[in-house]
Protein backbone atom coordinates (compact mmCIF):
# COMPACT_ATOMS: atom_id res chain seq x y z
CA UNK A 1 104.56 81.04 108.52
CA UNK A 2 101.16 82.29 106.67
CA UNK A 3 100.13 83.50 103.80
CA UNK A 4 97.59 85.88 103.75
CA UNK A 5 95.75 87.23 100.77
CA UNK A 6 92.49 89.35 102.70
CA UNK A 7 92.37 92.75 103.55
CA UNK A 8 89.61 92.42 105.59
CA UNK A 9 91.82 89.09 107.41
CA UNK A 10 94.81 91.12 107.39
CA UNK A 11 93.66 94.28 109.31
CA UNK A 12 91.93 91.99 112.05
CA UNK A 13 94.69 90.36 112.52
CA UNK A 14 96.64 93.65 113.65
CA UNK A 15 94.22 94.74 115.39
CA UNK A 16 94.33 91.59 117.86
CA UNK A 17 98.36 92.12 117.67
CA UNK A 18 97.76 95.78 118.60
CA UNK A 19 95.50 95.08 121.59
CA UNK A 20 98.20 92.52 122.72
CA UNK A 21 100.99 94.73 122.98
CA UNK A 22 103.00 93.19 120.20
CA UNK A 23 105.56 95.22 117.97
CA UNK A 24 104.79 94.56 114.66
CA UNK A 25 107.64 94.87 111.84
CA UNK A 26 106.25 95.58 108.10
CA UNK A 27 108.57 94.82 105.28
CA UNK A 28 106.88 95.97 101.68
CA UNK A 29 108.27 94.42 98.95
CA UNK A 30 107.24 93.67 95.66
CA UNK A 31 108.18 90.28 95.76
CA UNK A 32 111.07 88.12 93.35
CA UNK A 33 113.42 88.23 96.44
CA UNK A 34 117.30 88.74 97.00
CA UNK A 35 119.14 89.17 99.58
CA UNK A 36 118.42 93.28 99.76
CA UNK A 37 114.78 92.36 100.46
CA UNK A 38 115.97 89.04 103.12
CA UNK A 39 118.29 92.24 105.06
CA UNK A 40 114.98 94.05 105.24
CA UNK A 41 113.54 90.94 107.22
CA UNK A 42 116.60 90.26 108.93
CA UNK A 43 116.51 93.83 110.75
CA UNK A 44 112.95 93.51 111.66
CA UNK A 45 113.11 90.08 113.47
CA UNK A 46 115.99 91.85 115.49
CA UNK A 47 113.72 95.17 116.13
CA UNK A 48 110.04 93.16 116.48
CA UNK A 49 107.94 90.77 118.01
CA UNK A 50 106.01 89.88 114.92
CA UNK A 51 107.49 90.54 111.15
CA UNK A 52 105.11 90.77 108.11
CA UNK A 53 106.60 91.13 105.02
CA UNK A 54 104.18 92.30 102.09
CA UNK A 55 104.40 91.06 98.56
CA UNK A 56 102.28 93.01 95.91
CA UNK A 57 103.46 94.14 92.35
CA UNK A 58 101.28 97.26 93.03
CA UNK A 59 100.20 98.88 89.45
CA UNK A 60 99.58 102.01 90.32
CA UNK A 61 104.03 102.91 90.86
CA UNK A 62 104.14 101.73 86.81
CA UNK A 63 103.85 103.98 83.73
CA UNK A 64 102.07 102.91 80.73
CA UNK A 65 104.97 101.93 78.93
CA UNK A 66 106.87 100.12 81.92
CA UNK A 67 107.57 96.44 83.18
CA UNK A 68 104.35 95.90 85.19
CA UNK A 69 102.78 93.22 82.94
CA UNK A 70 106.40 90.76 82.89
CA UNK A 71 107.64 91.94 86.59
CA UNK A 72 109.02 89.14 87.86
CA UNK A 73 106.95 86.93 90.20
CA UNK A 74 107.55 83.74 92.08
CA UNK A 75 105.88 83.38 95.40
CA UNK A 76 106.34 79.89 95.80
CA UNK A 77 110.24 80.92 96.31
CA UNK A 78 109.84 84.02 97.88
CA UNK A 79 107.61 82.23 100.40
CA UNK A 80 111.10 79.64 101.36
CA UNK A 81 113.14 82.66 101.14
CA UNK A 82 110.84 84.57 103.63
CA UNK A 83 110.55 81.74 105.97
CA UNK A 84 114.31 81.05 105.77
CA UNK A 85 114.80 84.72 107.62
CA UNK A 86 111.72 84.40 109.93
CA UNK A 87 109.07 86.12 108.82
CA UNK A 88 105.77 85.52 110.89
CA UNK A 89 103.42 86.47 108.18
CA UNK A 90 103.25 87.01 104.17
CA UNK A 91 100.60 89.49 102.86
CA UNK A 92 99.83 88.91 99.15
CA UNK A 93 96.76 90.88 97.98
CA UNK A 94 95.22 90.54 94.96
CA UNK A 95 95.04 93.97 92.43
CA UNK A 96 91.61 93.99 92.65
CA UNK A 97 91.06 94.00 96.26
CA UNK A 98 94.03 96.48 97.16
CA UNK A 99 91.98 98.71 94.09
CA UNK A 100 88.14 97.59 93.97
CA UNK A 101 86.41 99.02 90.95
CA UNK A 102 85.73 103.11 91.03
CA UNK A 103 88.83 103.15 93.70
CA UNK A 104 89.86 107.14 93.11
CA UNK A 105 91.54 108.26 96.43
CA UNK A 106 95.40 108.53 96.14
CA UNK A 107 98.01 110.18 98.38
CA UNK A 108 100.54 112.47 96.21
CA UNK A 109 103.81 114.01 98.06
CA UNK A 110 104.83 117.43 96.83
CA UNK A 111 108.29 118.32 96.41
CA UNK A 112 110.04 115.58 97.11
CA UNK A 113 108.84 113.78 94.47
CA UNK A 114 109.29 116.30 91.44
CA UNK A 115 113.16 115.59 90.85
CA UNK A 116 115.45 111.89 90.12
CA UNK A 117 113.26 109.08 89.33
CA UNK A 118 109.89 111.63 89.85
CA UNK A 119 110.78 113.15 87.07
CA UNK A 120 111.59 110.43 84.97
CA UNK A 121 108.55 108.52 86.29
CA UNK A 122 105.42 110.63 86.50
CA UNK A 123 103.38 109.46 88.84
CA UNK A 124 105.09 106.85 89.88
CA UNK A 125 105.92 108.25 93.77
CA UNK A 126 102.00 108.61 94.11
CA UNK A 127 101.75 105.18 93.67
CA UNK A 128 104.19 104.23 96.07
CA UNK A 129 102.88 106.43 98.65
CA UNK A 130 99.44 105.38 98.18
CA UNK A 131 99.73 101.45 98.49
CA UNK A 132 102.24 102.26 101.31
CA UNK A 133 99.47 104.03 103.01
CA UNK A 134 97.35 101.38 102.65
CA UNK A 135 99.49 98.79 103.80
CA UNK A 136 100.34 100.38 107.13
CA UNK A 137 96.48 100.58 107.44
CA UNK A 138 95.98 96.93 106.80
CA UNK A 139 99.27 95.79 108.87
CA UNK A 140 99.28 98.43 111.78
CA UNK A 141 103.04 98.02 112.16
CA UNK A 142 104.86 100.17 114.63
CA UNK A 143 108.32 99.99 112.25
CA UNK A 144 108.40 100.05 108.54
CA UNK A 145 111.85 99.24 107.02
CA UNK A 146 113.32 100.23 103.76
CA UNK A 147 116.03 99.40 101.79
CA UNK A 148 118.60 102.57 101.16
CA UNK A 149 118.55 101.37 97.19
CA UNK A 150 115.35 103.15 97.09
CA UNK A 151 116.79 106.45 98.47
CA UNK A 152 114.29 108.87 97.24
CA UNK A 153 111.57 106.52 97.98
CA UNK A 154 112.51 106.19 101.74
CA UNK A 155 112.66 109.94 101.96
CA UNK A 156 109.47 110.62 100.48
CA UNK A 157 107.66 107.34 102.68
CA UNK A 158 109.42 109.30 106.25
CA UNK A 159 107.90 112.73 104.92
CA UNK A 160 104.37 111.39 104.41
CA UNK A 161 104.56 109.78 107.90
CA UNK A 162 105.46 112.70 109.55
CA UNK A 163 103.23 114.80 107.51
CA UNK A 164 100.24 112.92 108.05
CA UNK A 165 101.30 111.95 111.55
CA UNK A 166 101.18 108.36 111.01
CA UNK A 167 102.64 106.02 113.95
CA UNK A 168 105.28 104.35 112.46
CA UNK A 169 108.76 104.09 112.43
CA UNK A 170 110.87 104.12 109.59
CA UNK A 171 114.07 102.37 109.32
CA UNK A 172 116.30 102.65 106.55
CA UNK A 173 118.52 99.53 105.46
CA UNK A 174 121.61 99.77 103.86
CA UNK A 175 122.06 98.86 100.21
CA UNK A 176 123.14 95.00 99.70
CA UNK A 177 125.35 94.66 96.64
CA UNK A 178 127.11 91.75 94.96
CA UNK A 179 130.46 90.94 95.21
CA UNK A 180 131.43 92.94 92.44
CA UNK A 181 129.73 95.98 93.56
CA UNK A 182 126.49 96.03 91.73
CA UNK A 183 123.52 96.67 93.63
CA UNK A 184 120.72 93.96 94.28
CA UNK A 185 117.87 94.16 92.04
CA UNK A 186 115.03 92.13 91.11
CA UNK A 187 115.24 93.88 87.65
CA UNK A 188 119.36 92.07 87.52
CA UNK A 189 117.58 89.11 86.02
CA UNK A 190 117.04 90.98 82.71
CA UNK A 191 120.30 91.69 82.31
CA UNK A 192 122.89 89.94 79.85
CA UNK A 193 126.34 88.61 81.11
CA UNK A 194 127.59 91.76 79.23
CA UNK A 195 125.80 94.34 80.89
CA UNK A 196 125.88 92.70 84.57
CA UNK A 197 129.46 93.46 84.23
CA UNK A 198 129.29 97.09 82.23
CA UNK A 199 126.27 97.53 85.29
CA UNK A 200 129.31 97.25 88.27
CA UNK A 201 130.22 101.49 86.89
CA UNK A 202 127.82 102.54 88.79
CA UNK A 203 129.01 101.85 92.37
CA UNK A 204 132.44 102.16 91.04
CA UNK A 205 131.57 105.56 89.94
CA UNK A 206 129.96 106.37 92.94
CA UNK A 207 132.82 105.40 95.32
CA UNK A 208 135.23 107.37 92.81
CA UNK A 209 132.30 110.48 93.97
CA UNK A 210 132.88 109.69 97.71
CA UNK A 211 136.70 109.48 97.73
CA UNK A 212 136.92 112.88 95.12
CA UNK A 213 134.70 114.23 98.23
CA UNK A 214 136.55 113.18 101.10
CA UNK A 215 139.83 114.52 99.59
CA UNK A 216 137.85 117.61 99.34
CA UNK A 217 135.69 118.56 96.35
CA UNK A 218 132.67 120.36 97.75
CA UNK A 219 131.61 121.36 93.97
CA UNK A 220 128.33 119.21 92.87
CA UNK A 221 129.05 119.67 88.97
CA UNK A 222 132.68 118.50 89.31
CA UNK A 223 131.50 115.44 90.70
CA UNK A 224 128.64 114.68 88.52
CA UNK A 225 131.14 115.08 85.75
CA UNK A 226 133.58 112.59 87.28
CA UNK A 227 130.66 109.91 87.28
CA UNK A 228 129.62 110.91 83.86
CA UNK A 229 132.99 110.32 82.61
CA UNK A 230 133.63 106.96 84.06
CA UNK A 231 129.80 105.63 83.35
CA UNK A 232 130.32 107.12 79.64
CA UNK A 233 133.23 104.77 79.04
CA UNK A 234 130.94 101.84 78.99
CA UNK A 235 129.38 100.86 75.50
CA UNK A 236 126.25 99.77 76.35
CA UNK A 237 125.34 102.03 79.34
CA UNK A 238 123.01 105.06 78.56
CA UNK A 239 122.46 107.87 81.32
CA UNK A 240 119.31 108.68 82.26
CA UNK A 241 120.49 111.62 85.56
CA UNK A 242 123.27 111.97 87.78
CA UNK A 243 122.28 114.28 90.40
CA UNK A 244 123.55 115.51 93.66
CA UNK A 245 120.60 116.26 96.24
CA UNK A 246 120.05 117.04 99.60
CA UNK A 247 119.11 113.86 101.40
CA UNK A 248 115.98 115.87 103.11
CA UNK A 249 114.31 117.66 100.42
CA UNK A 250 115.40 115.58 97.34
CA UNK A 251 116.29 118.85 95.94
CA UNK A 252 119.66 119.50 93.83
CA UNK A 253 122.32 121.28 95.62
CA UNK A 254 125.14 123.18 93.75
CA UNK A 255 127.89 122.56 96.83
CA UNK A 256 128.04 120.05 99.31
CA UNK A 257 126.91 121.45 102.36
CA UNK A 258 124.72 119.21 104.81
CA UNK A 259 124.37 115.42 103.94
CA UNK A 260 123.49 114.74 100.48
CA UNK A 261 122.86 111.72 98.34
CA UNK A 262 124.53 111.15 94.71
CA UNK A 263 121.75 109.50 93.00
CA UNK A 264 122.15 107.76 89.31
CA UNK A 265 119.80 105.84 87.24
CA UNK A 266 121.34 104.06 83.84
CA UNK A 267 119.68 101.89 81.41
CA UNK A 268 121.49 99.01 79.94
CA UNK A 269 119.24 97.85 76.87
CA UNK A 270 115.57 97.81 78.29
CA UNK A 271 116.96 97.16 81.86
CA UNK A 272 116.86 100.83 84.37
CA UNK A 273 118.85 100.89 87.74
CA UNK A 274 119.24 102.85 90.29
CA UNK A 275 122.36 103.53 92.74
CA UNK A 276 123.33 105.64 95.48
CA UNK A 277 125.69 106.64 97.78
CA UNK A 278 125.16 109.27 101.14
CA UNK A 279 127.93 111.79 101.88
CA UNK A 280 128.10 113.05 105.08
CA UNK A 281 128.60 116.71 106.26
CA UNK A 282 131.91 117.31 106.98
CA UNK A 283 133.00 113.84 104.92
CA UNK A 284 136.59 114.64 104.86
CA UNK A 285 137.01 113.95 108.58
């Protein structure tokens, strides 16, 4: 496996891959990795002749008053963990080359991006979109895969590639979760012992969504109260949105209709997580 840290290296690369015929499997990541992001890996060396998997703390997806400066990094261990999984190739650019000085082009979805953690994260979704852009520049990969975590992110990445026609692939990953339920983070290693275990509501409330569903509840608010309930009973959780979306447009639906995703984020002292869960048209069948 190789490390690469150039741009410049990295594109030429793919572009001798590209002339060769090879299928080329990107997995971004921003590095400190679990087994969510070794999944990600996992279903690209199945799908692809050649798997790179990018690691970049990219500072344009933080707010001012976020956990850019003390993300967690270890690349040393993330490169064993990559290699342990396959992966061909490790991209690791440095900030300033990925943003040289008087860098001002961005790409900004509409829509999409305007409700869940848009909302609660201005900007942040034009950040994603913009280093994603760049990557599958730099890597030319035919597939991109995603992990389902993320849920609003992966929507937003598959409407910029269709919108601006680029030729790639997306393939979404399911979400990897502990043994107890709570879903794999980098961001778990802030947690306490306490909160870890308050943390497991939220797929527990999420499940409790999904079987309320399936016996029949088709009315959005009743089931964003159930979760509320059951979330509220822990001490140390605080809510920042339940919400009940379409799984297209990101929007908030009022009934369950076509397939739409329950989305939560909760804080638990400085720590924020996300959680979802998909429900299926017609989930009582």
């Amino acid at each position: 496996m190789e490390i690469i840290s150039s741009c410049e290296k990295m594109q030429e690369l793919a572009k001798t891959w590209q002339k060769e015929g090879f299928v080329v499997g990107l997995v971004p990541t921003m590095g400190y990795l679990h087994e969510g992001h070794l999944s990600l890996a996992q279903a690209a060396r199945k799908k692809c002749d050649i798997v790179v998997m990018s690691i970049f703390v990219n500072p344009t997806q933080f707010g001012p008053n976020e956990d850019f400066a003390v993300y967690p990094r270890d690349l040393a261990h993330d490169t064993k963990l990559a290699q342990s999984v396959g992966v061909d190739y490790i991209f690791h650019p440095q900030a300033e080359d990925m943003y040289p000085e008087h860098y001002s082009t961005y790409v900004q979805v509409e829509g999409l991006t305007e409700t869940l953690c848009g909302k609660a994260r201005p900007g942040h979704f034009r950040g994603v979109t913009t280093v994603v852009s760049k990557l599958f520049h730099l890597v030319l990969p035919q597939m991109a895969f995603f992990g389902q975590k993320d849920g609003q992110q992966v929507a937003v990445v598959e409407r910029m590639v269709k919108d601006l026609n680029f030729p790639v692939t997306i393939v979404r990953v399911p979400i990897q979760r502990q043994s107890d339920g709570l879903a794999l983070s980098s961001r778990n290693i802030y947690l306490s012992e306490e909160e870890k275990k308050q943390a497991t509501v939220l797929s527990r409330s999420l499940r409790m969504a999904l079987k309320a569903a399936q016996n029949g509840e088709k009315n959005a608010a009743a089931l964003k109260e159930l979760i509320y309930q059951e979330i509220s009973r822990q001490d140390l959780a605080k809510i920042e949105y339940v919400e009940i979306v379409d799984a297209v447009t990101m929007q908030p639906v009022t009934e369950l209709k076509e397939q739409v995703m329950i989305a939560l984020a909760v804080r638990f002292g400085k720590t924020r997580l996300i959680d979802n869960i998909m429900i299926p048209q017609n989930c009582e069948d």
